[in-house]
C-alpha atoms as a PDB file:
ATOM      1  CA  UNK A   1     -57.619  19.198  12.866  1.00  0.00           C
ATOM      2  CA  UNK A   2     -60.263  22.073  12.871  1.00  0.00           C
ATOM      3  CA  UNK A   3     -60.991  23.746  16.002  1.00  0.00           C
ATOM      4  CA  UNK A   4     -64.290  25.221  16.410  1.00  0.00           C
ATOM      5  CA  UNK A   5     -65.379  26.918  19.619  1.00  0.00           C
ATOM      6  CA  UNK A   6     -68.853  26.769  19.933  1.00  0.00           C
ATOM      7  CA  UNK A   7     -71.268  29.545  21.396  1.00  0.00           C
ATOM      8  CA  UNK A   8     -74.775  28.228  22.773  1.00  0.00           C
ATOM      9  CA  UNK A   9     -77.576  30.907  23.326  1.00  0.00           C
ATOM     10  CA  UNK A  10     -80.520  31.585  25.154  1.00  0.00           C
ATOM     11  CA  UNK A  11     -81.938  35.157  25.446  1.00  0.00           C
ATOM     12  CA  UNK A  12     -78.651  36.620  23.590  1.00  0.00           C
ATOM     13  CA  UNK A  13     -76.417  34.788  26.443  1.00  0.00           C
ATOM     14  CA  UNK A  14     -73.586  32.345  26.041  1.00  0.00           C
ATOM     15  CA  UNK A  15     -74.757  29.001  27.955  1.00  0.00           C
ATOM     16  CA  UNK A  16     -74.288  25.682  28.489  1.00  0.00           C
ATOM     17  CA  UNK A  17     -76.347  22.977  29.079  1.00  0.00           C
ATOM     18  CA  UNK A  18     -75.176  19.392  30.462  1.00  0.00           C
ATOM     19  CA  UNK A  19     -76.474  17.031  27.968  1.00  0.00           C
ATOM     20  CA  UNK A  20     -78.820  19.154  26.765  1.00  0.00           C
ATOM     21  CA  UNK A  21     -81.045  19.916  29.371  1.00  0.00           C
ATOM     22  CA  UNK A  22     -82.875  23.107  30.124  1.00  0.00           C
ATOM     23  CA  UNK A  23     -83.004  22.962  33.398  1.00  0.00           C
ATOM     24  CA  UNK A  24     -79.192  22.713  33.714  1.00  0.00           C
ATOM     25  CA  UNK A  25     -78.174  25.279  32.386  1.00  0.00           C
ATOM     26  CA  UNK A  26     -74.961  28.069  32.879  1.00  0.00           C
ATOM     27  CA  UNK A  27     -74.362  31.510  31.688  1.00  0.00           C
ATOM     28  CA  UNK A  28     -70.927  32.385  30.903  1.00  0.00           C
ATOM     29  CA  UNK A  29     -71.609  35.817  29.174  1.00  0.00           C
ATOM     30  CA  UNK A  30     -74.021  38.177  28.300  1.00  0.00           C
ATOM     31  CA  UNK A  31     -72.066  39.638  25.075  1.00  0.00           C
ATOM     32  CA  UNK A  32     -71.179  36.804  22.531  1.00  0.00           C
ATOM     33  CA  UNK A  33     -69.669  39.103  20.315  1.00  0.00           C
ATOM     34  CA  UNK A  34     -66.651  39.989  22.714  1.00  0.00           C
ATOM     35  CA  UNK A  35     -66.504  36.326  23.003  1.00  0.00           C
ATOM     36  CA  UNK A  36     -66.084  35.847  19.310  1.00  0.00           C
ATOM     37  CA  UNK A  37     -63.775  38.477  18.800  1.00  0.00           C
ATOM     38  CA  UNK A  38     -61.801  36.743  21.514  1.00  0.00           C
ATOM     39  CA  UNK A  39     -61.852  33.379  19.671  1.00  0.00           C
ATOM     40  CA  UNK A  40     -60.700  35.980  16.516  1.00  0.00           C
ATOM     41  CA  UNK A  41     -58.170  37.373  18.052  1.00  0.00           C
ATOM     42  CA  UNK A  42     -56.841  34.273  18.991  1.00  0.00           C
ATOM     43  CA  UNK A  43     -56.567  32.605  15.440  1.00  0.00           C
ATOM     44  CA  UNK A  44     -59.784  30.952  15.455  1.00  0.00           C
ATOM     45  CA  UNK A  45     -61.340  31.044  12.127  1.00  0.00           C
ATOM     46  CA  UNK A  46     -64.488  29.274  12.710  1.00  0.00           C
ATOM     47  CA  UNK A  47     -67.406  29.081  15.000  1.00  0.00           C
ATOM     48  CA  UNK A  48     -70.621  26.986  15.524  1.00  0.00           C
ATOM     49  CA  UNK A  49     -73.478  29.318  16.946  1.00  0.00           C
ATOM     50  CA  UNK A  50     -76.293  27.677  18.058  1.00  0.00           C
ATOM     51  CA  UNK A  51     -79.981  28.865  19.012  1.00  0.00           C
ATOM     52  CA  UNK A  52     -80.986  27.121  21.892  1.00  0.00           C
ATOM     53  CA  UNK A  53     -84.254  29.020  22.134  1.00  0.00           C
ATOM     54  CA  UNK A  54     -84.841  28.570  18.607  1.00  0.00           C
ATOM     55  CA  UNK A  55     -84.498  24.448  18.963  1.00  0.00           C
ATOM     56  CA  UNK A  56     -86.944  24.386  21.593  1.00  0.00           C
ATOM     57  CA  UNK A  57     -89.224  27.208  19.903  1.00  0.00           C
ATOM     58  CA  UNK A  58     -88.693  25.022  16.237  1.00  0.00           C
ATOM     59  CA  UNK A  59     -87.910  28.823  14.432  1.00  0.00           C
ATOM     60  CA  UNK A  60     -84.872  30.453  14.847  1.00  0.00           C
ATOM     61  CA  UNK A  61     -84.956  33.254  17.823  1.00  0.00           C
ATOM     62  CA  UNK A  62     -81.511  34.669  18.018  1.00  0.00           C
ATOM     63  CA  UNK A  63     -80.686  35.894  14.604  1.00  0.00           C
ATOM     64  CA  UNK A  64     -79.847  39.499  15.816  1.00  0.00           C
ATOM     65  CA  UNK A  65     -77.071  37.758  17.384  1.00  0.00           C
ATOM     66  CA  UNK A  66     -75.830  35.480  14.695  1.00  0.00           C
ATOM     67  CA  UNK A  67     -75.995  38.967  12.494  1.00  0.00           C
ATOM     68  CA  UNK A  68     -74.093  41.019  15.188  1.00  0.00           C
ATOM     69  CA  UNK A  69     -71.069  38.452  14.890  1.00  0.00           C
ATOM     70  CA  UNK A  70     -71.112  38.098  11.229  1.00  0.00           C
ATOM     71  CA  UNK A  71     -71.063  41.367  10.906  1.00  0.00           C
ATOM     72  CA  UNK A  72     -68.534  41.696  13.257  1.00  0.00           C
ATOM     73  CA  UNK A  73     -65.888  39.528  13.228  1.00  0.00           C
ATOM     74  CA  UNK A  74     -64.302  37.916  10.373  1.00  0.00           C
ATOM     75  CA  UNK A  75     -65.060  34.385  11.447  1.00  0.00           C
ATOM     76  CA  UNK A  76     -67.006  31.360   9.534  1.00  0.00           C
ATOM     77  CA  UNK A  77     -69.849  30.988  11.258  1.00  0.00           C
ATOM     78  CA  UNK A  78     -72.160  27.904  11.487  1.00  0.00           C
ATOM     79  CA  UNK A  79     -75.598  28.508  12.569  1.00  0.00           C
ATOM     80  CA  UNK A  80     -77.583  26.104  14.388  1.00  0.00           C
ATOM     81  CA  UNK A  81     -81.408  25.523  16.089  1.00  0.00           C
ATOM     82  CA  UNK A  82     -84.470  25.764  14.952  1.00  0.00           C
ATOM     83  CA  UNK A  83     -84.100  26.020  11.009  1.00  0.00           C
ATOM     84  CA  UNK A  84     -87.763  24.278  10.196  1.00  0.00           C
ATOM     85  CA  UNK A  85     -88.386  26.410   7.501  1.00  0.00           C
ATOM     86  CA  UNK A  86     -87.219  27.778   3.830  1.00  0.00           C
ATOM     87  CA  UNK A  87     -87.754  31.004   5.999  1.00  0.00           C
ATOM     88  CA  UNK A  88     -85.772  30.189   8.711  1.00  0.00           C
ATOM     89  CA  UNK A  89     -82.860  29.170   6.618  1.00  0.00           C
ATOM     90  CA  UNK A  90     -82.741  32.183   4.109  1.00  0.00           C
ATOM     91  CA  UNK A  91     -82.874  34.388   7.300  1.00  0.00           C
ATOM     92  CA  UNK A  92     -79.899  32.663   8.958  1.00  0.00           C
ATOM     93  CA  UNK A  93     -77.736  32.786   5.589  1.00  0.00           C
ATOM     94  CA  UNK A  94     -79.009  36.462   5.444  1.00  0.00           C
ATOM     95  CA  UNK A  95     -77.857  37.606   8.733  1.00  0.00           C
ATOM     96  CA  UNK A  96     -74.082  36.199   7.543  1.00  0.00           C
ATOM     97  CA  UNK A  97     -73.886  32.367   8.378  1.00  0.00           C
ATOM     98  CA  UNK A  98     -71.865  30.606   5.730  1.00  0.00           C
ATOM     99  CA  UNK A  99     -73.303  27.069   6.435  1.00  0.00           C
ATOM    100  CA  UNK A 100     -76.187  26.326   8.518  1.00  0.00           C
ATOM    101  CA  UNK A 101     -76.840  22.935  10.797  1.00  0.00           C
ATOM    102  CA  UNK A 102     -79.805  21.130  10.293  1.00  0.00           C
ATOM    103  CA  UNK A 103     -80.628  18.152  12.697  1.00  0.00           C
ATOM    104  CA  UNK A 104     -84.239  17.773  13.603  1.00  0.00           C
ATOM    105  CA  UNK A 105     -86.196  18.540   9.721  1.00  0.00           C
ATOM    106  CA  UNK A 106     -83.749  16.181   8.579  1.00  0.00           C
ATOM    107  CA  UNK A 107     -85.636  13.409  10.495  1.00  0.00           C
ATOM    108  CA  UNK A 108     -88.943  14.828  10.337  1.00  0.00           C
ATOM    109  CA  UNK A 109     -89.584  16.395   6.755  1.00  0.00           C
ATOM    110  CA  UNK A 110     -86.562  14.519   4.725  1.00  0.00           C
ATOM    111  CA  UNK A 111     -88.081  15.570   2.043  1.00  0.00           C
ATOM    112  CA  UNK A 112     -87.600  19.586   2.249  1.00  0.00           C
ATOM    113  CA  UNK A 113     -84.404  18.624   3.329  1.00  0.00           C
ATOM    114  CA  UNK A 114     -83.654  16.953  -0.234  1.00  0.00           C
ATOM    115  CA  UNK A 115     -85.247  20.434  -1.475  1.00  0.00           C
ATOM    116  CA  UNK A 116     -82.570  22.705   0.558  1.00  0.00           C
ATOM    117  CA  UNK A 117     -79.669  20.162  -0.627  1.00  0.00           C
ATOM    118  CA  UNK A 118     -80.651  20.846  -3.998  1.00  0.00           C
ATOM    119  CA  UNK A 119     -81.343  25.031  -3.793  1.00  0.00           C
ATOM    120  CA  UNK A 120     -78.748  25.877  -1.487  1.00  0.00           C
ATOM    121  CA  UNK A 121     -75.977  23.504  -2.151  1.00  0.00           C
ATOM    122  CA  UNK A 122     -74.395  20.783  -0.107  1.00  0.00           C
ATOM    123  CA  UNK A 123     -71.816  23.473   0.779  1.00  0.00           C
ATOM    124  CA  UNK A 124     -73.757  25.077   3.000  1.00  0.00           C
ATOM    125  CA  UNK A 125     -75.645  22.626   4.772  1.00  0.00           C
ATOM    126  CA  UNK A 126     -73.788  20.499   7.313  1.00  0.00           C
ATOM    127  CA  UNK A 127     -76.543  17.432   9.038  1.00  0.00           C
ATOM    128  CA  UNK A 128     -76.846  17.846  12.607  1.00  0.00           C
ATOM    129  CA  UNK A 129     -76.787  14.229  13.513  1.00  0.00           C
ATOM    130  CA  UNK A 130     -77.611  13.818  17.399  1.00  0.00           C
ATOM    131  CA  UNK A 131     -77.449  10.752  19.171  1.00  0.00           C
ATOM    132  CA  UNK A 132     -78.529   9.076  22.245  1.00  0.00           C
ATOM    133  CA  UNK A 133     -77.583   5.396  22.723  1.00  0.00           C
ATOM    134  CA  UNK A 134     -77.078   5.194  19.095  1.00  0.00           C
ATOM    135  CA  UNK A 135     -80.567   6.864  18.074  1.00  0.00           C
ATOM    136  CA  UNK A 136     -81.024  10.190  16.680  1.00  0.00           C
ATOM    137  CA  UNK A 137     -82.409  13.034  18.713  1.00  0.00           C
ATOM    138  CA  UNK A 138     -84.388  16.043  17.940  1.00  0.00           C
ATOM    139  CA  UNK A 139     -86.543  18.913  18.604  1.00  0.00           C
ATOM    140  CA  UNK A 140     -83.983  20.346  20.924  1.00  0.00           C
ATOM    141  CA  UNK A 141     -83.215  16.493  21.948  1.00  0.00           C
ATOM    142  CA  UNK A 142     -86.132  16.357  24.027  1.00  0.00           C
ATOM    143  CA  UNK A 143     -87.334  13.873  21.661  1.00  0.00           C
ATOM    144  CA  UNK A 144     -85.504  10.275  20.432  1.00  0.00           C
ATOM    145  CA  UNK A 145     -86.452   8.680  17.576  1.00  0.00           C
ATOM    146  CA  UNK A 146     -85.940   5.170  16.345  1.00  0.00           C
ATOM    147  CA  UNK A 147     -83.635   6.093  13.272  1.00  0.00           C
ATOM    148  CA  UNK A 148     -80.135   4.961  14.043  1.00  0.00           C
ATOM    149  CA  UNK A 149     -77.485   7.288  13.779  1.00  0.00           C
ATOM    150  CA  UNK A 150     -75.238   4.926  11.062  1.00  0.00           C
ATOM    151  CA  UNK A 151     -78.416   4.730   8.468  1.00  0.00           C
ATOM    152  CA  UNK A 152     -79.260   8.471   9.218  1.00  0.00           C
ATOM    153  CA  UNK A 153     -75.628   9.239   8.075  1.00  0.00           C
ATOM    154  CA  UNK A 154     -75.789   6.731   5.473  1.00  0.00           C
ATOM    155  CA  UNK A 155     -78.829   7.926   3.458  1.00  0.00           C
ATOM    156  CA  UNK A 156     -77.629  11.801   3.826  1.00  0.00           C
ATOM    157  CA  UNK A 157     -74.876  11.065   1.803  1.00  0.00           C
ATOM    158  CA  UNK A 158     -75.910   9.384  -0.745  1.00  0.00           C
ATOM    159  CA  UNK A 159     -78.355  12.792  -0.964  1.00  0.00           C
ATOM    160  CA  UNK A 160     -74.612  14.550  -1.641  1.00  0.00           C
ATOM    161  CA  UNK A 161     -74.179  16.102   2.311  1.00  0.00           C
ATOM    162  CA  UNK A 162     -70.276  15.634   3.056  1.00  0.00           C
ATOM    163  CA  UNK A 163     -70.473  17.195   6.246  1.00  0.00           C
ATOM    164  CA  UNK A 164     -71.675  15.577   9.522  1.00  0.00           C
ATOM    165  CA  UNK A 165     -71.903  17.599  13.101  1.00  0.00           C
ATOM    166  CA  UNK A 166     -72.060  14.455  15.200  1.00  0.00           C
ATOM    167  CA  UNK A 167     -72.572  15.003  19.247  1.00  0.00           C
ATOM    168  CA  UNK A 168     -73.113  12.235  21.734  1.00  0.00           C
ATOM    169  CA  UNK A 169     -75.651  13.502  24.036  1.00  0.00           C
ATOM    170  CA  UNK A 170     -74.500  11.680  26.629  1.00  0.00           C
ATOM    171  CA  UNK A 171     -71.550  13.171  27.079  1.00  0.00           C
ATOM    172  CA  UNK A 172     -72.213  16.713  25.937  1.00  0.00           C
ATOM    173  CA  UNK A 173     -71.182  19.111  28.885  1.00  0.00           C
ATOM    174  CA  UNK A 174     -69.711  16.546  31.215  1.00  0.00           C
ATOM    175  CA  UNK A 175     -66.060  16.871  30.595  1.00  0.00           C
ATOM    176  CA  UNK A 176     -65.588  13.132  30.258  1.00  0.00           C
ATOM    177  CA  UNK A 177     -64.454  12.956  27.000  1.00  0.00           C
ATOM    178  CA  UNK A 178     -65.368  12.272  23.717  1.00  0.00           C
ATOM    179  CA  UNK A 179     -66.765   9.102  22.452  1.00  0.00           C
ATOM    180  CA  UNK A 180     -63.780   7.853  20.836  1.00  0.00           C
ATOM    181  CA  UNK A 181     -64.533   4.794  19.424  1.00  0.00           C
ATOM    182  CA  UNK A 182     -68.310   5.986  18.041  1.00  0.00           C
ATOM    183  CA  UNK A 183     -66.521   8.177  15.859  1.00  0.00           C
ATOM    184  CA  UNK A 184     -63.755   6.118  14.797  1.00  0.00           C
ATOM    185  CA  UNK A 185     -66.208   3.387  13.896  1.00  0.00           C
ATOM    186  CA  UNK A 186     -68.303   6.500  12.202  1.00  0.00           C
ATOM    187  CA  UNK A 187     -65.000   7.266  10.192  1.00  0.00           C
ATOM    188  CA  UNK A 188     -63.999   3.796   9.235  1.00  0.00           C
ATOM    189  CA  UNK A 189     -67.812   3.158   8.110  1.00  0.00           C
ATOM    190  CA  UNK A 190     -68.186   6.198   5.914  1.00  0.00           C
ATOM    191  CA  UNK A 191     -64.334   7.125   4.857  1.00  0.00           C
ATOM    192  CA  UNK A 192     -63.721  10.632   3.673  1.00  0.00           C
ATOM    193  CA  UNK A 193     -66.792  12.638   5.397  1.00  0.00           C
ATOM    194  CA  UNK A 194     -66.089  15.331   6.728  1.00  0.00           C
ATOM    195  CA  UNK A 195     -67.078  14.637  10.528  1.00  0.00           C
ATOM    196  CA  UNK A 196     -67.176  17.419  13.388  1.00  0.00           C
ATOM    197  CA  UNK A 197     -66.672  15.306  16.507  1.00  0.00           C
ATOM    198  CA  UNK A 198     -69.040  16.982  19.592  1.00  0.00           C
ATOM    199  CA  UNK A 199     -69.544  16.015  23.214  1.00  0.00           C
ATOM    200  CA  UNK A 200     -67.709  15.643  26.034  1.00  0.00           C
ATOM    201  CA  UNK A 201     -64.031  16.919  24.908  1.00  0.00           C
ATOM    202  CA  UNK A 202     -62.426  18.096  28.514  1.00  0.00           C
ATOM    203  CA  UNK A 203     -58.608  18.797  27.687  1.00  0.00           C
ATOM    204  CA  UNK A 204     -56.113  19.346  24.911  1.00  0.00           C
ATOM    205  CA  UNK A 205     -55.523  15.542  24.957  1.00  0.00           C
ATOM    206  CA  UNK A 206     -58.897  14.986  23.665  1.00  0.00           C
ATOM    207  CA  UNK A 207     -58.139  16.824  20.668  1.00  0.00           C
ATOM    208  CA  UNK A 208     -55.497  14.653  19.790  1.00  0.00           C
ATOM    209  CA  UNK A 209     -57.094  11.415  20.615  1.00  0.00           C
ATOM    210  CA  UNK A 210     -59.791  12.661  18.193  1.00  0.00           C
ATOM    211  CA  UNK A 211     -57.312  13.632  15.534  1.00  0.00           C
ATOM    212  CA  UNK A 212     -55.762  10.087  16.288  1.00  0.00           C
ATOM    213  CA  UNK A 213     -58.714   8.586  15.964  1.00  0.00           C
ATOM    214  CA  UNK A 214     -58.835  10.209  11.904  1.00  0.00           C
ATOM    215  CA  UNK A 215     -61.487  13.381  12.774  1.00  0.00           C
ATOM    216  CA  UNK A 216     -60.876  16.632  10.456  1.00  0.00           C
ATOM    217  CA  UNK A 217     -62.542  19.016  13.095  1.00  0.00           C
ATOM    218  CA  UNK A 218     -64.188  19.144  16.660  1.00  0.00           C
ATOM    219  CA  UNK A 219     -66.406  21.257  18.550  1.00  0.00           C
ATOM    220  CA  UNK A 220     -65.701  22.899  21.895  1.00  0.00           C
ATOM    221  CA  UNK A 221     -67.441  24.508  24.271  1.00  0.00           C
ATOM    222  CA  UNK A 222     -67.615  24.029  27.879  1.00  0.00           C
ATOM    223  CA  UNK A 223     -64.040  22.576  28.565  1.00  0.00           C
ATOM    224  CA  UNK A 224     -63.339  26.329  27.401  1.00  0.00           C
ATOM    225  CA  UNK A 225     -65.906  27.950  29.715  1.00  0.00           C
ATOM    226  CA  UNK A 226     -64.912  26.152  32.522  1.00  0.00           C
ATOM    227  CA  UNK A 227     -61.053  27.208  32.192  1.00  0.00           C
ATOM    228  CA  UNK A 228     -59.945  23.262  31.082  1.00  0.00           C
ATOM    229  CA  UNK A 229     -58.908  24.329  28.191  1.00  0.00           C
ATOM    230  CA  UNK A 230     -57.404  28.036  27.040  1.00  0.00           C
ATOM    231  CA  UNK A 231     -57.466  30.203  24.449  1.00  0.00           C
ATOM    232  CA  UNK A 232     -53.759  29.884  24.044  1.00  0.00           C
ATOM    233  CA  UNK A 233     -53.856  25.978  23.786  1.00  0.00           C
ATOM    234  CA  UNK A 234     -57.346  26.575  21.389  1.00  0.00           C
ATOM    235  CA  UNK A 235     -54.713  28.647  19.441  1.00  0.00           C
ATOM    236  CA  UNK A 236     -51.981  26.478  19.317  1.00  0.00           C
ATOM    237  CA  UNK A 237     -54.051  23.382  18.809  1.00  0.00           C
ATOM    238  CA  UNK A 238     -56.068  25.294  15.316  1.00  0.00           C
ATOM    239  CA  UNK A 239     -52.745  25.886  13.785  1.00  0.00           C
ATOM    240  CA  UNK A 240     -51.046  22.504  13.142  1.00  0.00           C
END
């Protein structure tokens, strides 16, 4: 299984928010590029940035910072929040992201989404698919809309995207665990995708009930932050 630490900004800060609200919200460094190079040193070879102020601002914000750890560190970086535009994307795959997330312009403008598939290849383009109570989320997830999560999945692969970033929003930030059985049902439904499990993952055991469960990769972040989980177990865990 794929480890991949994840690295939430606001203002150039690493935060967290508890299911994706605002309002709660921690800092847990000022410098995400000593944070990266930490996840580096340790073996890590991937990370999932996200641009908190750019999925509430719909335009990317933090691109210094996405270019300051690209440039940096050696580390495949996803790059998430705010990507509404041709613009926006060309600027995060300029400042060094190899793949970029797209969740919210999937739903709302599916048809520049088709046009990115097609220009930039499926490669490096993984669909952001956030869910609450089975319906997809956007605009930071301060909006739900009526698609279901399944038939978003569905028709995004038939458009040739092989990688899904699936979070339950639910349990994002409350170190209750993952939603086990949503993405074992997710895996038997559509075998072969590549699906990033996100949300909720609280210990090492989670990893392993995820990778028993038949997911290639998972996301943390706050079980990390909050000392639940080390770098040395992150290591050890990336490496089988």
């Amino acid at each position: 299984m794929e480890i991949i630490p994840a690295i939430d900004l606001i203002e150039g800060k690493c935060v967290r928010l508890t299911k994706g609200d605002y309002n709660v919200c921690k800092t847990y460094g000022d410098n995400p590029l000593d944070i990266a190079l930490r996840f580096q040193d340790a073996g890590i070879r991937r990370l999932h940035l996200v641009d908190l102020d750019g999925a509430r601002s719909k335009h990317i914000v933090n691109y210094p910072t996405l270019e300051k750890i690209a440039g940096h560190t050696d580390l495949t970086v996803d790059f998430g929040g705010g990507i509404k535009t041709t613009s926006d994307l060309e600027t995060a795959l300029g400042c060094g992201a190899a793949m970029v997330t797209i969740g919210s312009t999937a739903v709302t403008d599916p048809e520049l989404m088709d046009q990115w598939i097609s220009d930039y290849g499926q490669e490096h383009i993984i669909l952001g698919a956030d869910a609450r109570d089975g319906k997809i989320s956007v605009n930071g997830w301060k909006e739900d809309s009526t698609l279901s999560l399944s038939d978003f999945i569905r028709n995004y692969l038939h458009k040739g995207i092989t990688q899904v970033l699936c979070t339950d929003i639910n349990r994002d930030g409350m170190l209750q665990g993952p939603s086990i059985g949503l993405y074992r049902s997710l895996m038997e439904e559509f075998p072969g995708i590549w699906l990033i499990a996100s949300g909720g993952v609280s210990s090492v055991q989670d990893f392993l009930d995820l990778k028993e469960a038949g997911l290639p990769a998972a996301i943390v972040g706050k079980a990390y932050y909050e000392g639940r989980i080390t770098l040395e177990q992150l290591s050890g865990l990336s490496q089988e």
